[in-house]
C-alpha atoms as a PDB file:
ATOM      1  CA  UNK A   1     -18.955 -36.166  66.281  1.00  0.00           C
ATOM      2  CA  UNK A   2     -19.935 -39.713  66.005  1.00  0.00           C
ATOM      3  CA  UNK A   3     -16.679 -42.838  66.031  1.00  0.00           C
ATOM      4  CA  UNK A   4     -17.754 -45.845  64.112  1.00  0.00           C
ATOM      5  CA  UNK A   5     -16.585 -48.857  65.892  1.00  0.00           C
ATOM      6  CA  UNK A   6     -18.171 -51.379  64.662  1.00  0.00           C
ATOM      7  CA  UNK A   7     -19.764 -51.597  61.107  1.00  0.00           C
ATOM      8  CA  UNK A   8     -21.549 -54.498  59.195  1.00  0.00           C
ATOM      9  CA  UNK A   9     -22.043 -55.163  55.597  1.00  0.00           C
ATOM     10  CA  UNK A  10     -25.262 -57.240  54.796  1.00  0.00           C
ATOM     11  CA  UNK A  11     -24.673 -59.802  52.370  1.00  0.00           C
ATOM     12  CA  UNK A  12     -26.736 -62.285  50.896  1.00  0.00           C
ATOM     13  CA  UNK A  13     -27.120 -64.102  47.563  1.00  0.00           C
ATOM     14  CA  UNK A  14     -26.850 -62.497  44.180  1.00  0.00           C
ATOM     15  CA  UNK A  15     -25.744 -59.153  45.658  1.00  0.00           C
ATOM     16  CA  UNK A  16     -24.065 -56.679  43.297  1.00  0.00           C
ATOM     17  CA  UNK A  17     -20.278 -57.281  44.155  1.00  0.00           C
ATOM     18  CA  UNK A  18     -18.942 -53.597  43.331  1.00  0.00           C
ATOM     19  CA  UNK A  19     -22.202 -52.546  45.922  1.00  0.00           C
ATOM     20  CA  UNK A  20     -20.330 -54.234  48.675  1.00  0.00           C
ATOM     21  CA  UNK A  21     -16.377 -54.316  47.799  1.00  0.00           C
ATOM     22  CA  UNK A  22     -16.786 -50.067  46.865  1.00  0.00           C
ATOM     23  CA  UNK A  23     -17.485 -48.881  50.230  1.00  0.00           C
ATOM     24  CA  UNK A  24     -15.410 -51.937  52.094  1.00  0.00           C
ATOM     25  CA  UNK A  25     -12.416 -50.140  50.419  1.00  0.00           C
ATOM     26  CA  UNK A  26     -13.040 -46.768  51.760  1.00  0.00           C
ATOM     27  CA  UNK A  27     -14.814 -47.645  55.344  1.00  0.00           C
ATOM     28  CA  UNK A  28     -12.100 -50.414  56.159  1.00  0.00           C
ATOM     29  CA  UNK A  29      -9.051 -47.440  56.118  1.00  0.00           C
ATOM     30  CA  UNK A  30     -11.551 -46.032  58.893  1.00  0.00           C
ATOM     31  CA  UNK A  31      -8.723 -45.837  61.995  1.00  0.00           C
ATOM     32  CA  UNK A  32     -10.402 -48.090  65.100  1.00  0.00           C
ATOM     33  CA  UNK A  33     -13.217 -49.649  63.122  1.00  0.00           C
ATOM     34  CA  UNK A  34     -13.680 -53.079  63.087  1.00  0.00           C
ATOM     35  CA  UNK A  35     -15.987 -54.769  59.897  1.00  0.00           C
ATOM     36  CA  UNK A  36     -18.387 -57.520  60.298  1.00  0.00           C
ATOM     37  CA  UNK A  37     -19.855 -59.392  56.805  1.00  0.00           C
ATOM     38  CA  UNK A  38     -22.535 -60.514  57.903  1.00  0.00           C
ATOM     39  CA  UNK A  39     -25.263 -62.820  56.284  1.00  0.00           C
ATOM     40  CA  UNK A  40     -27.960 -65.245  57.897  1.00  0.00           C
ATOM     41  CA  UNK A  41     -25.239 -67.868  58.381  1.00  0.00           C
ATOM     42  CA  UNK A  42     -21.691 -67.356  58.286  1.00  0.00           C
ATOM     43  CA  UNK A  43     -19.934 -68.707  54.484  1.00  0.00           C
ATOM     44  CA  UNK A  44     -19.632 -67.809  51.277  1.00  0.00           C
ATOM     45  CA  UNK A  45     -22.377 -65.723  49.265  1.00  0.00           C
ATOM     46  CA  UNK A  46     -22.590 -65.811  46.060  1.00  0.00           C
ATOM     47  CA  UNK A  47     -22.344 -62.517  43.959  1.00  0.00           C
ATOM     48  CA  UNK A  48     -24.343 -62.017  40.757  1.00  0.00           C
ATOM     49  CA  UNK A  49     -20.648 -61.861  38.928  1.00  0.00           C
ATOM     50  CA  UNK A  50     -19.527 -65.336  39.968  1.00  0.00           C
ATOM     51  CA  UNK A  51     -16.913 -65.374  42.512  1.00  0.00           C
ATOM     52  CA  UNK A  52     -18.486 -65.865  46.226  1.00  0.00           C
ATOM     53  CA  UNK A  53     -17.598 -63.604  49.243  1.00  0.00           C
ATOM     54  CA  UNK A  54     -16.833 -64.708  52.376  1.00  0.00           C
ATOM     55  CA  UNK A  55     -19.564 -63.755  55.233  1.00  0.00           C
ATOM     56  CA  UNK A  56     -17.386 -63.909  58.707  1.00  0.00           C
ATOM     57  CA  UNK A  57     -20.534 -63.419  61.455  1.00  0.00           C
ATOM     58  CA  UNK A  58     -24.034 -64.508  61.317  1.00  0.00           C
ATOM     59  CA  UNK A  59     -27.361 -62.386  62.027  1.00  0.00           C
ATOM     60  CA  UNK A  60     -27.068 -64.485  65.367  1.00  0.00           C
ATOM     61  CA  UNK A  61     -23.594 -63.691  66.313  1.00  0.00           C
ATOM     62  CA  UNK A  62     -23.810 -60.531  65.163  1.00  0.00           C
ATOM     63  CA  UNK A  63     -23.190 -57.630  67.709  1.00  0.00           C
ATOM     64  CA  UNK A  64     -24.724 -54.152  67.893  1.00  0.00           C
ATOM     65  CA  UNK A  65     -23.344 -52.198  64.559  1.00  0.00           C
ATOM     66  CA  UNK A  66     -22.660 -48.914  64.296  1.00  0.00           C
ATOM     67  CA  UNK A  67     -23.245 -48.552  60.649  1.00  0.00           C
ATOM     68  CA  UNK A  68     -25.374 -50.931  58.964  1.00  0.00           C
ATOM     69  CA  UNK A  69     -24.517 -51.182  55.189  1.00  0.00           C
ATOM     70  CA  UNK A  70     -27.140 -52.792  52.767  1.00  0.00           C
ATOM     71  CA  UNK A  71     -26.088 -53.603  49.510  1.00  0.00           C
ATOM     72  CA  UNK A  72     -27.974 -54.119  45.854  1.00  0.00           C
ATOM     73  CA  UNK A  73     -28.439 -56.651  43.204  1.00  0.00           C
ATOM     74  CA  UNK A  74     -30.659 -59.400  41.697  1.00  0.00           C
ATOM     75  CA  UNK A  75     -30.792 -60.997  45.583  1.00  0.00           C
ATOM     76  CA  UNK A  76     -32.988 -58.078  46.838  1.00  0.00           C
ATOM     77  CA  UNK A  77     -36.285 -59.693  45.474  1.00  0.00           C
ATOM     78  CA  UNK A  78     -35.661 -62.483  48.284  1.00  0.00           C
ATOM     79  CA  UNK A  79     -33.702 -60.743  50.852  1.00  0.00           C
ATOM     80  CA  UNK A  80     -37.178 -57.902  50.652  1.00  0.00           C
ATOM     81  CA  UNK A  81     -38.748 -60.967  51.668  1.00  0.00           C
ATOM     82  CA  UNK A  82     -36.595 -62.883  54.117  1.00  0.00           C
ATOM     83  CA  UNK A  83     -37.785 -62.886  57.476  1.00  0.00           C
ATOM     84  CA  UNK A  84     -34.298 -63.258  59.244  1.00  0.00           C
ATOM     85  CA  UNK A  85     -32.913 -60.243  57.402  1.00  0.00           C
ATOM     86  CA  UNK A  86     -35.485 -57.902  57.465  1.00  0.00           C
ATOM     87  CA  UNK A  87     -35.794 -58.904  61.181  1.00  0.00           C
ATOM     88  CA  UNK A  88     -32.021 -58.321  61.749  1.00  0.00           C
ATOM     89  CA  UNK A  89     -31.942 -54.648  60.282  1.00  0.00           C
ATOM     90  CA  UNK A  90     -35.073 -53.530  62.535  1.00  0.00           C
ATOM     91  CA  UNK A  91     -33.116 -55.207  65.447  1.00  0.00           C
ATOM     92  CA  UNK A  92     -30.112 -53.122  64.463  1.00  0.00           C
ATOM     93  CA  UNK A  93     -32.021 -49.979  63.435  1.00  0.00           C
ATOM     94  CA  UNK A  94     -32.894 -49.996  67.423  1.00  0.00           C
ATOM     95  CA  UNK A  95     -29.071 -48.934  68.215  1.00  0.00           C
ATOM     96  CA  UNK A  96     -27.188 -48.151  65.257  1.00  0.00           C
ATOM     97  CA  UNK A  97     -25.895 -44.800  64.735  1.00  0.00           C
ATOM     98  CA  UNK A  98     -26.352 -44.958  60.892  1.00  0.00           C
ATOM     99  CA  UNK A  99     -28.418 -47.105  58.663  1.00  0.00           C
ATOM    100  CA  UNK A 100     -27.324 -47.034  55.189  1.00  0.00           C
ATOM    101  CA  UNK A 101     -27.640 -49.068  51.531  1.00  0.00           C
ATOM    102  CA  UNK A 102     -26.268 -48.892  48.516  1.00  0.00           C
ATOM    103  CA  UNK A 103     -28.331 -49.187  45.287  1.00  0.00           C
ATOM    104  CA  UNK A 104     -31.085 -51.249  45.484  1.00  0.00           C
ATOM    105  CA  UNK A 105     -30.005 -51.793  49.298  1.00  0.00           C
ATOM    106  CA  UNK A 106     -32.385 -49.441  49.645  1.00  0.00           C
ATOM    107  CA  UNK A 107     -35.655 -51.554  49.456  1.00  0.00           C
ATOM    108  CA  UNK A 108     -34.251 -54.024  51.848  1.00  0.00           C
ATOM    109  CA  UNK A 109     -34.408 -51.350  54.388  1.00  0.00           C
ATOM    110  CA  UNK A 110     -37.638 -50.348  53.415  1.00  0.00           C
ATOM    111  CA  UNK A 111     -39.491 -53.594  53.783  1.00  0.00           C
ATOM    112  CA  UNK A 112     -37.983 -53.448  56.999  1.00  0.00           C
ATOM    113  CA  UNK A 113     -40.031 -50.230  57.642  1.00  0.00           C
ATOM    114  CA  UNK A 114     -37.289 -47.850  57.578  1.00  0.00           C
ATOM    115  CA  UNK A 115     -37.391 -45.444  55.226  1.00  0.00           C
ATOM    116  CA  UNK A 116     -40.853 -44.301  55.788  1.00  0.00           C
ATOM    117  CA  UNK A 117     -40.908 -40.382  55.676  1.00  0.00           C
ATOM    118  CA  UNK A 118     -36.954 -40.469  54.540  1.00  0.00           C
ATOM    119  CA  UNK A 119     -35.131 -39.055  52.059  1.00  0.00           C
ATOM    120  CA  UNK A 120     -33.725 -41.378  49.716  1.00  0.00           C
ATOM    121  CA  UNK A 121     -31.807 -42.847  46.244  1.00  0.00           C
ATOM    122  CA  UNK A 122     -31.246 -45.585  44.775  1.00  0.00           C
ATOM    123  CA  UNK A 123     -30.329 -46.952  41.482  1.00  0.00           C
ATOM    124  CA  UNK A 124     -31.600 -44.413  38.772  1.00  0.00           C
ATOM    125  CA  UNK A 125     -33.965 -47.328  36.666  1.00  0.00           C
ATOM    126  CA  UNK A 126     -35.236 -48.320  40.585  1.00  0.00           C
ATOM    127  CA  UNK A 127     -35.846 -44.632  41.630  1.00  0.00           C
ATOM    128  CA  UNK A 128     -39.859 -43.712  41.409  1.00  0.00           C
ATOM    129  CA  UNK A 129     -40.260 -47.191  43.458  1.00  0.00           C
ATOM    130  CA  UNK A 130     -39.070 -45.715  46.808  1.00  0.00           C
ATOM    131  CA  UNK A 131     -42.167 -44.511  47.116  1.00  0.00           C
ATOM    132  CA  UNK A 132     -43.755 -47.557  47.600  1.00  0.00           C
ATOM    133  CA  UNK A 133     -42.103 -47.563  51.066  1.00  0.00           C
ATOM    134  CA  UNK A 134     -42.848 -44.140  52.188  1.00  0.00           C
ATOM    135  CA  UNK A 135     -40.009 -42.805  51.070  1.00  0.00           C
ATOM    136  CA  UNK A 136     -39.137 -39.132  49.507  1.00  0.00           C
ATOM    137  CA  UNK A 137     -36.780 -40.446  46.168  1.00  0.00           C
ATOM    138  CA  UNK A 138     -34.512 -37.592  45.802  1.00  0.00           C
ATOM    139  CA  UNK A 139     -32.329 -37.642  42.608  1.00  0.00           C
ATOM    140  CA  UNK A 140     -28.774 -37.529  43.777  1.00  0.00           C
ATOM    141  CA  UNK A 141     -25.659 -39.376  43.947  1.00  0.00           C
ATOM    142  CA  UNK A 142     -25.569 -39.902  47.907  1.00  0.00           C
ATOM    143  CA  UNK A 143     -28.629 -38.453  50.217  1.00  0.00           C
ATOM    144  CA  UNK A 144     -28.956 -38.327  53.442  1.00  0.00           C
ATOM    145  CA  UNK A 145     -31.507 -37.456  55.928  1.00  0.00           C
ATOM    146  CA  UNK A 146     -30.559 -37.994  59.425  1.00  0.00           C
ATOM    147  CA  UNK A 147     -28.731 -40.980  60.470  1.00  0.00           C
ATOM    148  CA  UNK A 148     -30.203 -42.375  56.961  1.00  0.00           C
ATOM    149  CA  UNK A 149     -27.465 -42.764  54.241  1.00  0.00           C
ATOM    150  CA  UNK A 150     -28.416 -43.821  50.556  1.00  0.00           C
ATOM    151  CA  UNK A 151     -26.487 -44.171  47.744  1.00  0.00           C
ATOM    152  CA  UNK A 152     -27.178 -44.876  44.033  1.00  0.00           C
ATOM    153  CA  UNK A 153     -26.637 -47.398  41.883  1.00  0.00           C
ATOM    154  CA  UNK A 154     -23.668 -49.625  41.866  1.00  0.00           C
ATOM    155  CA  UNK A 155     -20.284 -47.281  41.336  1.00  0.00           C
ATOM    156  CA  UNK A 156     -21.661 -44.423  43.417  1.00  0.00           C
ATOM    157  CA  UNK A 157     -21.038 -46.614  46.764  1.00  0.00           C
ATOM    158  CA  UNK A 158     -17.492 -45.077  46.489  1.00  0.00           C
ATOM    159  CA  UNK A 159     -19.258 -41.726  46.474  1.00  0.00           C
ATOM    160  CA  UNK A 160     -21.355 -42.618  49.426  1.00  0.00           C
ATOM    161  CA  UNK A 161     -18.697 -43.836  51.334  1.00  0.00           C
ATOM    162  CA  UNK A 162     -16.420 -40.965  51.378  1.00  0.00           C
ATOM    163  CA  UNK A 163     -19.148 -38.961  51.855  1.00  0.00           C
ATOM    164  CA  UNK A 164     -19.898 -40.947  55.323  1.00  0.00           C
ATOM    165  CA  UNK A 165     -16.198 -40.498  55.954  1.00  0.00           C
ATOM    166  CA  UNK A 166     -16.135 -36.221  55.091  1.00  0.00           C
ATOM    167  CA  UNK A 167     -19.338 -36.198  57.454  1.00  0.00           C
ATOM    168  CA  UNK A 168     -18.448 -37.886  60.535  1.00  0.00           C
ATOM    169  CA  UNK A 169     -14.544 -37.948  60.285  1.00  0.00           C
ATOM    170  CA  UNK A 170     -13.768 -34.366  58.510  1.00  0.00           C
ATOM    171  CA  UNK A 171     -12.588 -33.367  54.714  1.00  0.00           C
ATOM    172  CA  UNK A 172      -8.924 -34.215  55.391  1.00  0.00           C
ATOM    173  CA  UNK A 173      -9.770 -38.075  56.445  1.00  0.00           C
ATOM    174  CA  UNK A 174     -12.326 -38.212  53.011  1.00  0.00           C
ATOM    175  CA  UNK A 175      -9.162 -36.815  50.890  1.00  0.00           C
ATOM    176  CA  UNK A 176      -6.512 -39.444  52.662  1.00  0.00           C
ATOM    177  CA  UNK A 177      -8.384 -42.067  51.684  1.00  0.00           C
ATOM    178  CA  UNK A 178      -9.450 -40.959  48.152  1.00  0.00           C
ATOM    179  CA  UNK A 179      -5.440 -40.221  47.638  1.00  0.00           C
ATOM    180  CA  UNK A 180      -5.005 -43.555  48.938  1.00  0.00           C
ATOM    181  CA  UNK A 181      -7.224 -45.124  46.784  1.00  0.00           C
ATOM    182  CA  UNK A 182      -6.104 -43.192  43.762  1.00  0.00           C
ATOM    183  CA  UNK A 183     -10.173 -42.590  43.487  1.00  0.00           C
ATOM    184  CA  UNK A 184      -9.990 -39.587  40.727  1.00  0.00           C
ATOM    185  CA  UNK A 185     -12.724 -40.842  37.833  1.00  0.00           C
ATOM    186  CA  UNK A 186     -12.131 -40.066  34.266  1.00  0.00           C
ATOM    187  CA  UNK A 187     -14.270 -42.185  32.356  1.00  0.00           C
ATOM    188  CA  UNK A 188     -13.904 -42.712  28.461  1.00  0.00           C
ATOM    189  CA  UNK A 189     -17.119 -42.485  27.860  1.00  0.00           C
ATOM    190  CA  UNK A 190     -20.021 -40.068  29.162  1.00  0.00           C
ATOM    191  CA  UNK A 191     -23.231 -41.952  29.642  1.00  0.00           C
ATOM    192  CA  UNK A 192     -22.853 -42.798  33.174  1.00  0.00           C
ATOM    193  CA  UNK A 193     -26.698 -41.791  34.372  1.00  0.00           C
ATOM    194  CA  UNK A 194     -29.817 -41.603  32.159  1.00  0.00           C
ATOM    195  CA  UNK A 195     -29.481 -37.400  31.448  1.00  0.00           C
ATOM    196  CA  UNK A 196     -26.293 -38.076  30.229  1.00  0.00           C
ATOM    197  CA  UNK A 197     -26.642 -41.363  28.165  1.00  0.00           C
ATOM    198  CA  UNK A 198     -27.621 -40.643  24.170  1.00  0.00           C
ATOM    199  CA  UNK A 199     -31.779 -41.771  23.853  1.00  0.00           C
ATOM    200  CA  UNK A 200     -30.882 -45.145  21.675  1.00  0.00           C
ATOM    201  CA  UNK A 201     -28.372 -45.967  24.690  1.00  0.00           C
ATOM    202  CA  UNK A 202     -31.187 -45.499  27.386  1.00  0.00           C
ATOM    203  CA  UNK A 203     -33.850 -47.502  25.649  1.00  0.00           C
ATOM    204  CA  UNK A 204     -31.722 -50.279  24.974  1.00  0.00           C
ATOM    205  CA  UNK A 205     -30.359 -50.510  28.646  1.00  0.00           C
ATOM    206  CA  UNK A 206     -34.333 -49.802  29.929  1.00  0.00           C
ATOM    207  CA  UNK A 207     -35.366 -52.753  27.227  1.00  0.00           C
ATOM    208  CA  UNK A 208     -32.836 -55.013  28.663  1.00  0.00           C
ATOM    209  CA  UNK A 209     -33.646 -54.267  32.528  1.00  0.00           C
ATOM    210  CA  UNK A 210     -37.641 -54.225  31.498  1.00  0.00           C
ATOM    211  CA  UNK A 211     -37.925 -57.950  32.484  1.00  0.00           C
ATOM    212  CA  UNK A 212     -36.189 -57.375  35.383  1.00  0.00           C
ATOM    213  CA  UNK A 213     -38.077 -54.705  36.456  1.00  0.00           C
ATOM    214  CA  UNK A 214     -41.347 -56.304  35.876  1.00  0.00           C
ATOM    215  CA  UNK A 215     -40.070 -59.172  38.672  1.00  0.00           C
ATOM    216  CA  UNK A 216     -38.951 -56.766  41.315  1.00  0.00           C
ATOM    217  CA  UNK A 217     -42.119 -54.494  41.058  1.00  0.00           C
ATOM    218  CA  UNK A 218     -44.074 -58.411  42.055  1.00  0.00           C
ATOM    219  CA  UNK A 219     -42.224 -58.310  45.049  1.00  0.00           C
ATOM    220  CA  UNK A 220     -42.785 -54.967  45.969  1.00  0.00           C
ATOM    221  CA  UNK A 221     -46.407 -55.554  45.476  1.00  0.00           C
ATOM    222  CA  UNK A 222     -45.980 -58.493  47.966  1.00  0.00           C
ATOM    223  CA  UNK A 223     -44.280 -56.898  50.538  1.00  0.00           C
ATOM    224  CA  UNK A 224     -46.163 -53.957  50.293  1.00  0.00           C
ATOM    225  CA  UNK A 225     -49.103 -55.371  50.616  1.00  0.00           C
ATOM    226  CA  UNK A 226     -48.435 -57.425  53.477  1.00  0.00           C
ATOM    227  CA  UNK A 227     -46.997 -54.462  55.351  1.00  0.00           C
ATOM    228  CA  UNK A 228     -50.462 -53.149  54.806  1.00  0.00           C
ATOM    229  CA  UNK A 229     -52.365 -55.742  55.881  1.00  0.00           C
END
């Protein structure tokens, strides 16, 4: 069974803070694992909540990871077409033992080619578009095909993380660390994905993410096309 040593969060601009801090909370309580945040220069990033987070190791002083964690948010229009970081993931797709994303995190890896012929999730208003990259969309809360992990949108990045942990380091680990964290949801409300969320709840939330939507899919269109060309 596989020890992570070292593992590297990708951060840049306008990422989706809870993508990022979820699975930092679990992974770090990994015994013997070192984390790298790493961005295309080392500083703060800003999140798309306000406060910035601190990257410690640039794409150039960054060495092999283990696990490779992408992360959503508004930033992956850019990052999906930033040379440096798409570059840097196919560089560390060549010998890490996992690649993985979070949310949208998912179409960063697959402008960098690597979820062609996967198995993957993302966030649920996001989903059909994994196509576009080769990509199986499965709907689930964490899926994983190989040495692929993907997680969906936003909150289930705790999910995905402990499921990482269960997988590589055993139930008991998973279960320390979910004690730990006192990770045991109970929401007060029961709308938390779209089967579950009443219709006038879903088409308000799909109204307000329409504009958004309509922006990313202009980047996939880019990228896609110039993967094709």
């Amino acid at each position: 069974m596989p020890r992570l040593k070292h593992i590297g969060f990708v951060l840049f601009d306008d990422l989706t803070q809870l993508d990022f801090t979820g699975p930092l909370q679990v992974l770090n309580r990994l015994p013997g694992v070192k984390i790298h945040l790493v961005a295309r220069e080392a500083g703060p990033v800003r999140t798309d909540c306000g406060p910035f987070i601190l990257a410690d190791t640039s794409f150039s002083d960054c060495p092999q990871l283990d696990l490779v964690c992408v992360p959503g948010g508004w930033g992956v229009d850019a990052a999906m077409e930033d040379a440096a970081t798409v570059d840097f993931l196919r560089q560390q797709a060549t010998g890490a033992q996992f690649m993985t994303s979070v949310c949208t995190g998912a179409f960063i890896l697959g402008a960098a080619g690597l979820l062609e012929g996967r198995k993957a999730t993302t966030h649920w208003s996001y989903h059909a578009s994994l196509s576009r990259f080769g990509a199986e969309p499965v709907t689930a809360r964490v899926v994983r095909d190989g040495n692929l992990f993907t997680g969906g949108g936003v909150t289930a990045g705790i999910d995905f993380a402990l499921t990482i942990v269960r997988e590589l380091y055993g139930e008991a680990l998973a279960q320390a660390i979910q004690l730990g964290l006192e990770y045991d949801p109970a929401p007060p409300v029961n709308a938390g994905s779209p089967d579950k969320a009443p219709a006038p709840v879903r088409d308000a939330v799909d109204a307000r993410f329409a504009p958004r939507l309509e922006a990313f899919l202009e980047v996939v269109d880019r990228v896609t096309a110039t993967a094709d060309a």
